[in-house]
Protein backbone atom coordinates (compact mmCIF):
# COMPACT_ATOMS: atom_id res chain seq x y z
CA UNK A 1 17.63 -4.53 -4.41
CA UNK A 2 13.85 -6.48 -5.34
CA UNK A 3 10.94 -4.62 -4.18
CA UNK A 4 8.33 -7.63 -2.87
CA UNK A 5 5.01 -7.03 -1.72
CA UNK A 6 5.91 -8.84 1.88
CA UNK A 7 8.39 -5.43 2.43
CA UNK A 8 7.65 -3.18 4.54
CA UNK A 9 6.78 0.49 3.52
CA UNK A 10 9.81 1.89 5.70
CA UNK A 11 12.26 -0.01 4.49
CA UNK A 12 11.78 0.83 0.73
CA UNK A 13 11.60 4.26 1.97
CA UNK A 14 14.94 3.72 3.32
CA UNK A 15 16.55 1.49 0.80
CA UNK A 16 15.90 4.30 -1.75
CA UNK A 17 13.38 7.89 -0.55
CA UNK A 18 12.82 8.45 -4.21
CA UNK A 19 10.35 6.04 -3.93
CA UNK A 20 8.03 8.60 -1.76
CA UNK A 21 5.89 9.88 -5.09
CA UNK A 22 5.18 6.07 -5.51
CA UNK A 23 3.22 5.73 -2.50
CA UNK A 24 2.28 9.31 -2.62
CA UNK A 25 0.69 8.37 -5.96
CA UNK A 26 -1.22 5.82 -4.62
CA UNK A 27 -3.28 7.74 -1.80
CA UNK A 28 -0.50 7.11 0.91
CA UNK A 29 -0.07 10.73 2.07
CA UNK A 30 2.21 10.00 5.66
CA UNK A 31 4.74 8.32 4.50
CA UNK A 32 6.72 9.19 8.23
CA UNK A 33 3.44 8.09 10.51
CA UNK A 34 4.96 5.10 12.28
CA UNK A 35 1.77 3.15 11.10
CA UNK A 36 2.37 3.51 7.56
CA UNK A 37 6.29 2.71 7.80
CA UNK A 38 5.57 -0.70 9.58
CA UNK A 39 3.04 -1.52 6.65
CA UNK A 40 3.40 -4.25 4.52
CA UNK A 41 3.42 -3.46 0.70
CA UNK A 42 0.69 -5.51 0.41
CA UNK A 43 -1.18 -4.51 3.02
CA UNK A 44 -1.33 -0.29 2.41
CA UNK A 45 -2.31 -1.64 -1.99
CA UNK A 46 -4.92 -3.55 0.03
CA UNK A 47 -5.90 -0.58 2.10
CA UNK A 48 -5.79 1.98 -0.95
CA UNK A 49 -7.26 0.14 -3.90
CA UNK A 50 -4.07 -0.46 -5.51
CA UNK A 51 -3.11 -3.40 -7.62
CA UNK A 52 0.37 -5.00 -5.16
CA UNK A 53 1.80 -6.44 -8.18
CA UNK A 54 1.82 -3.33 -10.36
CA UNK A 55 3.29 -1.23 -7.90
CA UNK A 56 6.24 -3.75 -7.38
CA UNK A 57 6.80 -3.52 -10.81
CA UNK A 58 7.38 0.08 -10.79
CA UNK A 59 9.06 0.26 -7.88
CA UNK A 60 11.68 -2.23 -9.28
CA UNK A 61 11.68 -0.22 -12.63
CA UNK A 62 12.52 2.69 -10.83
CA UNK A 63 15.18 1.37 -8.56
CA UNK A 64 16.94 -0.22 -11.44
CA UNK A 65 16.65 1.67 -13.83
């Protein structure tokens, strides 16, 4: 699996939940809040200051690693 920033939050979440301290990291503190599982990747780094294309990257670190 490739994280992208187009994905939404809820299906990374469900892809692979040891994700969660990712976007727990970055200020994103309901993860299960419908809102924030229909979110773009892009859109919640947008929301919370967070750089999309470094978060991708270590998202797909962690899932392949």
């Amino acid at each position: 699996m490739e994280i992208t920033k187009d994905m939404m939050i809820g299906d990374i979440l469900d892809a692979d939940s040891t994700t969660a301290p990712y976007f727990l990291e970055m200020g994103m503190h309901c993860l299960g809040c419908p809102s924030a599982r229909s979110e773009s990747l892009a859109d919640a780094c947008a929301v919370h200051g967070v750089d999309a294309d470094e978060l991708v990257a270590k998202l797909n670190a962690h899932i392949n690693k």
